[in-house]
Protein backbone atom coordinates (compact mmCIF):
# COMPACT_ATOMS: atom_id res chain seq x y z
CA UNK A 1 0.00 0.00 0.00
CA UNK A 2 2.55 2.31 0.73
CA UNK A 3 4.44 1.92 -2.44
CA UNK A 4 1.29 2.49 -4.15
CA UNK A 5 0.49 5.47 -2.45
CA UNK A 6 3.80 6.88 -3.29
CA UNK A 7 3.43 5.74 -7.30
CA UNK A 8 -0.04 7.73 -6.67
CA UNK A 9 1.38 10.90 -5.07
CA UNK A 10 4.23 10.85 -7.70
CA UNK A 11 1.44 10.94 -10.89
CA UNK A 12 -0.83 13.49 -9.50
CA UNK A 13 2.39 15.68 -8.96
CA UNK A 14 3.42 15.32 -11.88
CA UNK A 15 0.33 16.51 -13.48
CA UNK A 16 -0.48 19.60 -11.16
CA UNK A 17 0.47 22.81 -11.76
CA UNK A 18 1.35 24.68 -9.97
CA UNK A 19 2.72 21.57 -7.78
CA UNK A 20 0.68 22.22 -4.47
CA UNK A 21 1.23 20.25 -1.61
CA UNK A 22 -0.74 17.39 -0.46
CA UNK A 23 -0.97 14.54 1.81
CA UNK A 24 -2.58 11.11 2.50
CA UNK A 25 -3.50 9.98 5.76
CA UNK A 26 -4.67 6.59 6.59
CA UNK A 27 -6.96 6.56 9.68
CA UNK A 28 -10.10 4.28 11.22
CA UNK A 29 -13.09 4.92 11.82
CA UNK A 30 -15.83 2.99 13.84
CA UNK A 31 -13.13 0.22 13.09
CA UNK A 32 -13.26 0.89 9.53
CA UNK A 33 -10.29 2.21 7.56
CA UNK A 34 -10.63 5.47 5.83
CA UNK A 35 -8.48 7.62 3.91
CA UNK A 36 -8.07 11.19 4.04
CA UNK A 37 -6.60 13.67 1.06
CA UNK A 38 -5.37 16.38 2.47
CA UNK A 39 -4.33 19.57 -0.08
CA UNK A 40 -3.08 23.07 -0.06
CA UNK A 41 -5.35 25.50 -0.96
CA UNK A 42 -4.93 27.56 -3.98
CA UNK A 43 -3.29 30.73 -3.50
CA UNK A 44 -3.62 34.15 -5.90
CA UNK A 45 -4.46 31.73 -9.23
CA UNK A 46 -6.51 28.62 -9.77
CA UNK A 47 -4.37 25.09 -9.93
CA UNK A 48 -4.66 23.16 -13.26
CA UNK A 49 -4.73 19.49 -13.70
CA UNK A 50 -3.30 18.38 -17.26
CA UNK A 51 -3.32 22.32 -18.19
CA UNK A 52 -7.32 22.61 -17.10
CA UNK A 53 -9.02 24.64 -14.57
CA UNK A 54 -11.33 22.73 -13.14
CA UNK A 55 -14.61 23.22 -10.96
CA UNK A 56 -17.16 21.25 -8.39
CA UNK A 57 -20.92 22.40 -9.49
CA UNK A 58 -22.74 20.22 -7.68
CA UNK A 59 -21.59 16.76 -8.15
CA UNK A 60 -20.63 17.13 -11.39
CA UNK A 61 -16.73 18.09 -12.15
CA UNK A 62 -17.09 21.27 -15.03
CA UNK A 63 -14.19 23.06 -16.26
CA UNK A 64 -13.58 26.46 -14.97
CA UNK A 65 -13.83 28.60 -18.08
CA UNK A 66 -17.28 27.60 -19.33
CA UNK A 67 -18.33 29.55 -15.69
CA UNK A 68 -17.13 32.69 -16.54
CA UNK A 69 -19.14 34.57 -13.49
CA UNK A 70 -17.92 31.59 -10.99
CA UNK A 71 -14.52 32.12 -12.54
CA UNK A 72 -14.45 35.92 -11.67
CA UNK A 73 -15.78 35.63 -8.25
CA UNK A 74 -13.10 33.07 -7.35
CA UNK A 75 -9.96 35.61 -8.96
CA UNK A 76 -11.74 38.74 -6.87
CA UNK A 77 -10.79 36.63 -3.86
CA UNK A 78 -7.01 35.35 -5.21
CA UNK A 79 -6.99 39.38 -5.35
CA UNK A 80 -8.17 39.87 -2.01
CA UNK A 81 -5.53 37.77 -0.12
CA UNK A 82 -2.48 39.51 0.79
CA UNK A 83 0.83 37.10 0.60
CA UNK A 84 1.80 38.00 4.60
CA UNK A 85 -1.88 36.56 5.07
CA UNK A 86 -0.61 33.44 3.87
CA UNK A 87 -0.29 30.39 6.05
CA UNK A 88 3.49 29.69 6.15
CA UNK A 89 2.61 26.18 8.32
CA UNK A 90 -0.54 24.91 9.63
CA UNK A 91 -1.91 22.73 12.79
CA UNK A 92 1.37 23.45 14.64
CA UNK A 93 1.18 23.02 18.72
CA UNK A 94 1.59 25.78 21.14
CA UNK A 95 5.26 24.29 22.06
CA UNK A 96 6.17 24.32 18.06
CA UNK A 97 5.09 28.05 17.94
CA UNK A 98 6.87 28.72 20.73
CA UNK A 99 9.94 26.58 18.80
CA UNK A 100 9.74 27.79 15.59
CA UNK A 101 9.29 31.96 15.86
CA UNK A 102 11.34 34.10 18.30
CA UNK A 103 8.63 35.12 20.55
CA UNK A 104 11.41 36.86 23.25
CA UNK A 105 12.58 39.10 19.61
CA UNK A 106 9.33 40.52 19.08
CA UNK A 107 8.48 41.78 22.69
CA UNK A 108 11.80 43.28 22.67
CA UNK A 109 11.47 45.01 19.20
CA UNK A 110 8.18 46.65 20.24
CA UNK A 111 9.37 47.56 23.93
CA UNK A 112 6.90 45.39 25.58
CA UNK A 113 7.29 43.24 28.81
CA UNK A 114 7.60 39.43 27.86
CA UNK A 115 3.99 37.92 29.34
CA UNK A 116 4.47 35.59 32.31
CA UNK A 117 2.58 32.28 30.46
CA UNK A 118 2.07 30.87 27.34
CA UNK A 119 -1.33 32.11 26.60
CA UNK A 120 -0.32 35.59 26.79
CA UNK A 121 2.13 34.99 24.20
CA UNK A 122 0.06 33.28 22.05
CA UNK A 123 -2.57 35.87 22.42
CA UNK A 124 -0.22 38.66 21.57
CA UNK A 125 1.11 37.15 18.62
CA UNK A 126 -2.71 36.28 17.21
CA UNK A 127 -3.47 40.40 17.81
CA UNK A 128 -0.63 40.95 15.23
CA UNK A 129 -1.67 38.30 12.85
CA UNK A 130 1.30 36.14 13.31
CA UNK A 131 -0.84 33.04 14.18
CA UNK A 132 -4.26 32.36 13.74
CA UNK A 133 -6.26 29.55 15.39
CA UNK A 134 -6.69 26.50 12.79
CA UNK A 135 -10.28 24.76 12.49
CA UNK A 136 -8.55 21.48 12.62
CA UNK A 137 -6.62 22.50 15.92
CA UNK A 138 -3.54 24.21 16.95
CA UNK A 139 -2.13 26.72 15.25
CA UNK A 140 -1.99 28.10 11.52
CA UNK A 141 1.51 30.54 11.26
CA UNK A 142 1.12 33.04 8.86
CA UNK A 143 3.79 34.54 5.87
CA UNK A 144 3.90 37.51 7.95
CA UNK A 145 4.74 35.79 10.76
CA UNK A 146 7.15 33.98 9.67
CA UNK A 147 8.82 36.36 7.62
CA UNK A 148 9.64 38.73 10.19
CA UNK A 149 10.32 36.43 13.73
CA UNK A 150 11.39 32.95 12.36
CA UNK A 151 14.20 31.67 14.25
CA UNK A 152 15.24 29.74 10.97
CA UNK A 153 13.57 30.47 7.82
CA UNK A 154 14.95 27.14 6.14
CA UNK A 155 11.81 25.37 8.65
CA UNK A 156 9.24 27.04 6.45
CA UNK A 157 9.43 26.00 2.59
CA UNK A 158 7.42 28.13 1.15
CA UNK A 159 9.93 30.97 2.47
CA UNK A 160 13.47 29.48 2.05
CA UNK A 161 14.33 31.66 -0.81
CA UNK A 162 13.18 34.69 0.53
CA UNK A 163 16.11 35.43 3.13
CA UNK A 164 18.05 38.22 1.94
CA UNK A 165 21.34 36.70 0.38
CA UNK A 166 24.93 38.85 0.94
CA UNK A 167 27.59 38.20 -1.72
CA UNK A 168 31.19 39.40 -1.71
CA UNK A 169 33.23 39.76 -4.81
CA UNK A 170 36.84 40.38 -5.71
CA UNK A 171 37.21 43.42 -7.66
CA UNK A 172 34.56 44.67 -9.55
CA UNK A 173 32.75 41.89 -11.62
CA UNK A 174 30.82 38.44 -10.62
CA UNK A 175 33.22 36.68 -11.45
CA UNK A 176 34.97 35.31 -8.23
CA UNK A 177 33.31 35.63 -5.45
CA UNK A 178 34.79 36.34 -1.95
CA UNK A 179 32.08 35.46 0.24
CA UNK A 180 28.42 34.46 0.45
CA UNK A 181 25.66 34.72 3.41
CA UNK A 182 22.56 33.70 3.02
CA UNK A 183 20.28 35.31 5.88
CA UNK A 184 18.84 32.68 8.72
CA UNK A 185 16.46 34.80 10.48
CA UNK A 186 13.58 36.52 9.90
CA UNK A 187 13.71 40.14 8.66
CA UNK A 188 12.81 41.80 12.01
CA UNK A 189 14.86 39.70 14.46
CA UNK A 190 17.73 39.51 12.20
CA UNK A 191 17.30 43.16 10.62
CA UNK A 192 20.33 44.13 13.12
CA UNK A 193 22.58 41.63 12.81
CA UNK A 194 22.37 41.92 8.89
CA UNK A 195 23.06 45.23 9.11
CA UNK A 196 26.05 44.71 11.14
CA UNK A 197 27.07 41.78 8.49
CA UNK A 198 26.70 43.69 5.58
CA UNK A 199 29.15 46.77 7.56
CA UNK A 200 31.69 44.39 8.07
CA UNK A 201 31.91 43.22 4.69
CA UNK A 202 31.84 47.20 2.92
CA UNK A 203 35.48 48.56 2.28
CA UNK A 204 36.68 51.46 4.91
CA UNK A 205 39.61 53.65 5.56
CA UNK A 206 41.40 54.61 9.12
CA UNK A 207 41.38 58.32 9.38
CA UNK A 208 42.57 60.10 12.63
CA UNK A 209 40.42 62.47 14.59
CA UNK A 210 42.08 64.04 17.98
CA UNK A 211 45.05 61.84 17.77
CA UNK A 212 42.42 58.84 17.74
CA UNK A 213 41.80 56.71 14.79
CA UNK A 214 38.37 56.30 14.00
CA UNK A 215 37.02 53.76 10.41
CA UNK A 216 35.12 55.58 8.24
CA UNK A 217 33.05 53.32 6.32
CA UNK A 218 32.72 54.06 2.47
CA UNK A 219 29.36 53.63 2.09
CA UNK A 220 27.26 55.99 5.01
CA UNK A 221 25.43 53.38 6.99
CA UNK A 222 21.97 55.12 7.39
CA UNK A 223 21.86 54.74 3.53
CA UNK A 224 22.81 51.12 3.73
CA UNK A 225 20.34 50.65 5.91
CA UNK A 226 17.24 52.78 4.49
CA UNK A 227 18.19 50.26 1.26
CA UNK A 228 18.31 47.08 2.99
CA UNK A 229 14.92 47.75 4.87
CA UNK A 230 13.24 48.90 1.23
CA UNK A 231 14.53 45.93 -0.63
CA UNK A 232 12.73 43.47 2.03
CA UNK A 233 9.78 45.56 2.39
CA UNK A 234 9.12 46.34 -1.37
CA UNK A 235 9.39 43.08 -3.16
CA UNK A 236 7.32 41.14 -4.69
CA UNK A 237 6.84 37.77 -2.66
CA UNK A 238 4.75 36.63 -5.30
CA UNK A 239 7.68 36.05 -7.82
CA UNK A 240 9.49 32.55 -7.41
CA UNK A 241 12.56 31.39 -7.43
CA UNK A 242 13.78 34.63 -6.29
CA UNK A 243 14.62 36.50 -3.51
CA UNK A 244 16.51 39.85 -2.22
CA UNK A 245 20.24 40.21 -2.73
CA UNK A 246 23.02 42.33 -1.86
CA UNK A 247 25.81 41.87 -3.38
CA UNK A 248 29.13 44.19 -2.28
CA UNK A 249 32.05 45.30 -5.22
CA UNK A 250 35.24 47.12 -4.73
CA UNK A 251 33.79 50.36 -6.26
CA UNK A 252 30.10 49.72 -5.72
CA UNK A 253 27.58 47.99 -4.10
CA UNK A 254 24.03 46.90 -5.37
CA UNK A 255 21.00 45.72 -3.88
CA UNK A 256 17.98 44.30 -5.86
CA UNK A 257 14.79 42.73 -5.02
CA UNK A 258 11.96 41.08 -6.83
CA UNK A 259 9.43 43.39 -8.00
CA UNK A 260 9.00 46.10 -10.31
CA UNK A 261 8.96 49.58 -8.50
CA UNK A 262 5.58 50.96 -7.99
CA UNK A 263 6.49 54.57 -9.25
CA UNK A 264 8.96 55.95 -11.97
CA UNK A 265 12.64 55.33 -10.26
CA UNK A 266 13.18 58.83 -11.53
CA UNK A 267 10.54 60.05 -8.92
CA UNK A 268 11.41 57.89 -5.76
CA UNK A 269 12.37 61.24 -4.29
CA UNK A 270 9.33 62.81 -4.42
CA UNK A 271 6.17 60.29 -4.56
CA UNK A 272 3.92 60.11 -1.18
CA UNK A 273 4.88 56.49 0.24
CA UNK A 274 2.99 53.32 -2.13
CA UNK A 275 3.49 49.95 0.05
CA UNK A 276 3.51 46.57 -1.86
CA UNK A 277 3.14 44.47 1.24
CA UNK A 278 1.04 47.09 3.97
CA UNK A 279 0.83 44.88 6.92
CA UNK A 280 4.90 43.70 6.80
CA UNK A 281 5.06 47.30 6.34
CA UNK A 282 3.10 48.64 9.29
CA UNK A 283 4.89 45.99 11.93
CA UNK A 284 7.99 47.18 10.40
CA UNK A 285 7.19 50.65 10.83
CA UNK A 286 6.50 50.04 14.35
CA UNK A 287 9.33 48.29 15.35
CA UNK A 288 11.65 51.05 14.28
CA UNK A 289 13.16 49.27 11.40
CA UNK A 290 11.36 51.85 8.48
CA UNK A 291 8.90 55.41 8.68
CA UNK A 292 6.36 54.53 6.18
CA UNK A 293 6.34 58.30 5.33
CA UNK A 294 8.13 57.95 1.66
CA UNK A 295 11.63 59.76 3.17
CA UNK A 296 13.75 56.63 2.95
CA UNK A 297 14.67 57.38 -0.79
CA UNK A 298 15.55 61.09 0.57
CA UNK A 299 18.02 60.15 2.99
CA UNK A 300 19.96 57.99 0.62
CA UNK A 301 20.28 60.72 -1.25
CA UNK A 302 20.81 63.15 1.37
CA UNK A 303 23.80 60.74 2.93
CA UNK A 304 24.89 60.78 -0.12
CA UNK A 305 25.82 64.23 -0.85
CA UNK A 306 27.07 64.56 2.90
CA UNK A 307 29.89 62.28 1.78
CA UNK A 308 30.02 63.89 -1.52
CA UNK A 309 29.63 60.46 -3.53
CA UNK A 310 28.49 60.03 -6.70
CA UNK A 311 24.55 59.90 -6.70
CA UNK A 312 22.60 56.33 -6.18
CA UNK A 313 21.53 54.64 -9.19
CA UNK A 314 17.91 53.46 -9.50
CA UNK A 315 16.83 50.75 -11.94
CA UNK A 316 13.95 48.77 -12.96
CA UNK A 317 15.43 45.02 -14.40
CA UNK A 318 13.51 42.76 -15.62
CA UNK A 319 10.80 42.30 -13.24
CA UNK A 320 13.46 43.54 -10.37
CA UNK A 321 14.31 46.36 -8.45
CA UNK A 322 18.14 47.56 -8.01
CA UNK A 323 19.30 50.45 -6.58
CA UNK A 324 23.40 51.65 -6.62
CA UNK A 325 25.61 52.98 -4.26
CA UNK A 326 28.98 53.76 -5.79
CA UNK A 327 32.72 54.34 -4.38
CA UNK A 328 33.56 57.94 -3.74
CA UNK A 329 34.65 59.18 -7.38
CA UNK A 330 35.98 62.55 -8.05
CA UNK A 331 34.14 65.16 -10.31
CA UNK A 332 36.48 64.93 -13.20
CA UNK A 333 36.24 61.11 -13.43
CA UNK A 334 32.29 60.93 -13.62
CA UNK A 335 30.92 60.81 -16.37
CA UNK A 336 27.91 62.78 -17.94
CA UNK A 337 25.24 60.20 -17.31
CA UNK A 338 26.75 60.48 -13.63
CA UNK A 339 26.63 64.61 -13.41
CA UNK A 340 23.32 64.73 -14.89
CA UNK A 341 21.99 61.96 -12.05
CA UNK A 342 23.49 63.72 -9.25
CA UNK A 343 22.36 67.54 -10.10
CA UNK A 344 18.82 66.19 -10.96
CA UNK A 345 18.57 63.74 -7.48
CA UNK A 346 19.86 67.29 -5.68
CA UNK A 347 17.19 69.52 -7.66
CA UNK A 348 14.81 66.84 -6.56
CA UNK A 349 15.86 67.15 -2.87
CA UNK A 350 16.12 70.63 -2.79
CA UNK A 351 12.02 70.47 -4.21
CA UNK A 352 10.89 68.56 -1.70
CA UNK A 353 12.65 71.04 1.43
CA UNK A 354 10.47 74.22 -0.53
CA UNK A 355 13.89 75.33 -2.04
CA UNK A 356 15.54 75.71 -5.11
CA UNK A 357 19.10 74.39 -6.76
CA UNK A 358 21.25 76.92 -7.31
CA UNK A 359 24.94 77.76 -8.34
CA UNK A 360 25.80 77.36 -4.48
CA UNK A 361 23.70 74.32 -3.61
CA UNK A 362 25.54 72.53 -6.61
CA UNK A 363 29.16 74.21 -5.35
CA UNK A 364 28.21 72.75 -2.03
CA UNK A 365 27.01 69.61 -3.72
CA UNK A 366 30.34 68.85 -5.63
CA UNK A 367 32.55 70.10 -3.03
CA UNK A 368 33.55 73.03 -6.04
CA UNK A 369 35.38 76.29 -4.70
CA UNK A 370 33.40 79.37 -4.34
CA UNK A 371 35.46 80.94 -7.04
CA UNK A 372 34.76 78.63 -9.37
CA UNK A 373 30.91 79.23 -10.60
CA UNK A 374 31.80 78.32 -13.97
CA UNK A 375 32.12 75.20 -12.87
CA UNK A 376 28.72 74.53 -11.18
CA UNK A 377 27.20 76.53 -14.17
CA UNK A 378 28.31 73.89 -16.64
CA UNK A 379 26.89 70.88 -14.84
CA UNK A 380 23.44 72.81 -14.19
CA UNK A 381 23.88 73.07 -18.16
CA UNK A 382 24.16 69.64 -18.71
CA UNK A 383 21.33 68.95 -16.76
CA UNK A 384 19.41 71.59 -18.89
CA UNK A 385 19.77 70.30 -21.72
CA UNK A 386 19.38 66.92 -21.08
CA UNK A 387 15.82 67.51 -20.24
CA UNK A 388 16.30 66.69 -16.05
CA UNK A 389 15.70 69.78 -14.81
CA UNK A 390 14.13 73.45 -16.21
CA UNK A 391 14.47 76.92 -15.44
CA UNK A 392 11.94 77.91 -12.29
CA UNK A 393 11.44 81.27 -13.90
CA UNK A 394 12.53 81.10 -17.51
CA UNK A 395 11.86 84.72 -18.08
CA UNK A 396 15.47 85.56 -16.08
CA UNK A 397 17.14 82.28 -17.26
CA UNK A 398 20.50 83.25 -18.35
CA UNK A 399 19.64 87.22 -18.15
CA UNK A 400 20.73 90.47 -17.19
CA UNK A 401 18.96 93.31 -16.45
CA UNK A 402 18.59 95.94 -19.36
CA UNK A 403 20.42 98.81 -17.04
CA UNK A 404 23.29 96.30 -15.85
CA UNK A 405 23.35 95.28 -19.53
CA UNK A 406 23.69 98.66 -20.84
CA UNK A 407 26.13 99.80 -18.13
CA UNK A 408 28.60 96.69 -19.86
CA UNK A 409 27.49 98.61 -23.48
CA UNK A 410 28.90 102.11 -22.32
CA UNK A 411 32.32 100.50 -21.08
CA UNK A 412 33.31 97.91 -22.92
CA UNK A 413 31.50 98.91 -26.13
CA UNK A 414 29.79 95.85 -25.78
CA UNK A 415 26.20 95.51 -27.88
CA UNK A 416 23.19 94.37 -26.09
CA UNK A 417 19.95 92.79 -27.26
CA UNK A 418 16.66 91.96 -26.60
CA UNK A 419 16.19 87.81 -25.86
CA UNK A 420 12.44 86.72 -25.08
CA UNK A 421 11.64 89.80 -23.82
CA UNK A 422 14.75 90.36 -21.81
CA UNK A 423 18.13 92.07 -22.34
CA UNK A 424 21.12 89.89 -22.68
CA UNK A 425 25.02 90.99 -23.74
CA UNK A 426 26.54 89.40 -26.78
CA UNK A 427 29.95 90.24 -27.77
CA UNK A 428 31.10 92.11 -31.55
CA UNK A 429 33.27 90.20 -33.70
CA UNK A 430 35.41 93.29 -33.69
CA UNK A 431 35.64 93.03 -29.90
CA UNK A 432 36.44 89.42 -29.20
CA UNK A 433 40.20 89.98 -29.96
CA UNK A 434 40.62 93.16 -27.65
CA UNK A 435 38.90 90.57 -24.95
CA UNK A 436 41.69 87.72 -26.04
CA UNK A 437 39.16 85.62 -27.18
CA UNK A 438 40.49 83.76 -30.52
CA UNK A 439 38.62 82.93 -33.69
CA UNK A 440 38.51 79.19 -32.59
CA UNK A 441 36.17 79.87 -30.00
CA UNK A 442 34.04 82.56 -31.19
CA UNK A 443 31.25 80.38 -31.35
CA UNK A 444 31.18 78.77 -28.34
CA UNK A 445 29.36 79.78 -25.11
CA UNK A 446 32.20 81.32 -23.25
CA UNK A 447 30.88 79.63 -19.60
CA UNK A 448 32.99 76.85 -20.70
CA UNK A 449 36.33 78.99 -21.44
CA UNK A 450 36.84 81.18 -18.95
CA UNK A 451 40.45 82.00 -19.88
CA UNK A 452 38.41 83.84 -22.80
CA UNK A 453 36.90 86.40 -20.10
CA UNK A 454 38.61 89.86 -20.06
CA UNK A 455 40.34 90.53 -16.22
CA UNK A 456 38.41 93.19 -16.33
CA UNK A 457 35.09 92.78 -18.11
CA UNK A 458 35.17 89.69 -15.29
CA UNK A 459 35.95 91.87 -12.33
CA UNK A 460 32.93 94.04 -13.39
CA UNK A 461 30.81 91.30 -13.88
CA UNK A 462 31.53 89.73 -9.84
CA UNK A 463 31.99 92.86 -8.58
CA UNK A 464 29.66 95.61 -9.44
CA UNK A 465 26.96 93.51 -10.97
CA UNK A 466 27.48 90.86 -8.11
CA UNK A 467 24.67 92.37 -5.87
CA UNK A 468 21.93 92.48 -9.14
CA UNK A 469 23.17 88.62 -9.61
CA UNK A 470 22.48 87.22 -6.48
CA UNK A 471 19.24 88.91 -6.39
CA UNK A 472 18.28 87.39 -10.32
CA UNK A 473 19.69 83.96 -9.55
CA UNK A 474 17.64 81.56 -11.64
CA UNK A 475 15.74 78.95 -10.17
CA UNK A 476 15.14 75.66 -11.91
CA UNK A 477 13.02 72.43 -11.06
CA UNK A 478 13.55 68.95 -11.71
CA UNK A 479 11.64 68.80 -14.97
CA UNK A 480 10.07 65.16 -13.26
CA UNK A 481 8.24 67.78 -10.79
CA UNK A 482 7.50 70.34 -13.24
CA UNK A 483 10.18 72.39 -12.42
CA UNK A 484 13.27 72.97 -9.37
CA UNK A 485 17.24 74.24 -9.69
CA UNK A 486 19.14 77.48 -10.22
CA UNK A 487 21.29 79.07 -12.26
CA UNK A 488 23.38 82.47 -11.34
CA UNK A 489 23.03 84.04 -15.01
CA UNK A 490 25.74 86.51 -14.83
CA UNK A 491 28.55 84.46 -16.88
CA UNK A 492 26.51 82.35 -18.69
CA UNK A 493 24.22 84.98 -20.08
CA UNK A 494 27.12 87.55 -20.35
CA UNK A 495 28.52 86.35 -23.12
CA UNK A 496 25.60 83.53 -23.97
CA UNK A 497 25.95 82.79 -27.68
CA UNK A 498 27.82 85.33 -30.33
């Protein structure tokens, strides 16, 4: 019999899809034997047999699709059923409870006194829907459960492949790896000690502070850990196979989950808070380990600039989420694509605080010298023109005043002209030599070649036009948001275009 049961369990397997659990149990009854097939609900889509959807109506065995109404009614409640409402093992004992999540964790998380019996533990875990009573006795532990307080994940098999896996790799491809850590605990109760992992494994240098040497770590750890917490929070438990990763290079480090985002990566900075998985969310929120208010995203970026890195990198892969951190870089080795990212994801910031970018916030940004707006004004540029960010007032954008304009005509002979309804300076051919600007760049805005400035047209233009300046300094908007940066349009509208 046994054998045959197995040849039995083996077919019907075979032919399921998806492949559901099930069980036989041989039992007596008034001293006759019966046996009982015990199966796994369906969860969020109907399970086939031989490819077919099938249905009870009545005694009669109908396939699925020739009830359309039936057929809708039962995918309204696959909708309906949240994966942390899940059951992640059923008809488990109050010892195995007690066994199998770490009750002591989650009193401590939530700063609450450990109950003095058994009951009051149970009943506190049921009033956060991390067991519910099963009809057929004991206990029924839910995803959410689980998820978050399971001293082992590998007991649950439905969940084995969602612990967060940390890889290490030499240099800065996949193709040896240094180390590899595949997360044992749930996310809550092992949220810290991930954390900690993932610290040890990032690259740091010694600096000395006070004649005491302190490690700085080169990645800030409240951005580390804003990304972790998203990554686990945001995915999509739905897709198998698959599960959250980081995964730690010499000059970056990236960390994807499954899941598409549920916004436009290029306005994580600025969308109110969308949750893929509310109630893992909510716990989490409570136990301190995310806000829930939509500001993770901004202090990434705000740690960020405080270390003056190059700004995070958010993608959408496939069906995955990945988000960036990369190595400290200097300005002159980033590229454009990098610029552009990091003056747009500082716009954005800058939107959200009321303000505005300007020629200082992006000095500050970069870690330019004051002296050097030409600098700033050329990345703001780039950003221009590549469509990230606009003007917040185009009608001063790159302007000067017609009087500060004309005071530039009387002493430097210097023709002005009327640009969408505003004056702006533009140098004659006849000048450009007298100013030791050569033929070669006559064409060129002369922002980007300051050695083309004369002393003294310059010294006019930061000294006794430097008050009318500051007061015009254009305002732009990350074009996303429908507008937020600045621009100081003294030297870039001075000599604009000839």
């Amino acid at each position: 019999m046994p054998s045959r049961r197995k040849e039995l369990e083996n077919w019907l397997l075979r032919l399921l899809t998806p492949k559901i659990h099930f069980s036989f149990f041989e039992v007596r009854v008034d001293g006759q034997p019966v046996v009982l097939l015990e199966i796994e609900r369906a969860f969020r889509h109907p399970v086939q047999f031989q490819g077919v959807e099938l249905i009870r109506v009545g005694s009669y065995k109908k396939k699925l699709k020739d009830f359309p109404e039936k057929e809708r009614a039962l995918w309204r409640l696959f909708d309906r059923i949240p994966f942390e409402d899940g059951i992640a093992a059923e008809r488990v004992l109050d010892e195995e409870v007690l066994r199998l999540l770490d009750y002591p964790g989650y009193f401590d998380l939530l700063k609450q006194p450990l109950p003095e019996n058994r009951d009051g533990i149970l009943e506190a875990l049921v009033e956060d829907s991390l067991i519910r009573p099963c009809e057929a006795g004991g206990w029924n532990i839910t995803n959410l459960g689980a998820l978050l307080f399971a001293k082992r994940l590998e007991d649950f098999r439905l969940l084995r492949r969602k612990a967060m896996r940390v890889i290490q790799y030499n240099g800065v491809s996949r193709v040896t790896t240094r180390k590899e850590q595949i997360g044992a605990k749930g996310y809550a109760c092992g949220f810290e000690d991930l954390i900690n992992f993932i610290d040890g494994l990032l690259p740091s240098s010694e600096v000395i502070e006070q004649a005491l040497r302190k490690t700085v770590p080169m990645f800030p750890e409240p951005a580390v850990r804003e990304l972790v917490a998203n990554a686990l929070i945001h995915q999509d438990f739905f897709a198998t196979g698959v599960g959250p990763m980081v995964e730690i290079f010499d000059d970056r480090l990236e960390i994807t989950n499954p899941g598409a985002p549920l916004v436009d990566t290029q306005r994580f900075v600025d969308t109110p808070p969308r949750s893929r998985n509310e109630s893992l969310a909510s716990l989490m929120r409570r136990i301190g380990i995310c806000e829930e208010r939509g500001s993770g995203w901004d202090k990434v970026v705000f740690q960020t600039e405080l270390y003056q890195l190059p700004a995070p990198l958010a993608e959408a892969i496939d069906d995955h989420t990945r988000v960036v951190l990369f190595a400290p870089k200097p300005l002159t080795r980033m590229d454009k694509a990098d610029r552009v990212r990091a003056v747009y994801l500082h716009a954005c910031l800058r939107y959200v605080n009321r303000e505005h970018l300007t020629n200082a916030s992006v000095r500050h940004r970069f870690g330019i010298e004051p002296q050097n707006i030409a600098a700033a004004s050329r990345l703001i540029r780039e950003a221009v023109e590549a469509g990230f960010i606009v003007p917040y007032d185009p009608r001063t954008a790159m302007t000067i005043t017609t009087k500060r304009s004309s005071q530039l005509s009387k002493r430097f002979g210097i023709r002005t002209v009327s640009w969408n309804g505003a004056s702006a300076c533009w140098l004659p051919r006849v000048s450009r030599t007298s100013f030791g600007i050569d033929r070669q760049h006559e064409r060129e805005p002369h922002p980007s070649r300051p050695r083309g400035v004369h002393p003294e047209l310059a010294a006019v233009a930061r000294g006794n036009l430097a008050g009318e300046a500051q007061a015009q300094t254009d305002s732009f908007h990350p074009a996303a948001a429908g507008g937020v940066a600045a621009i100081e349009p003294l030297e870039d509208a001075l000599l604009l275009l000839a």
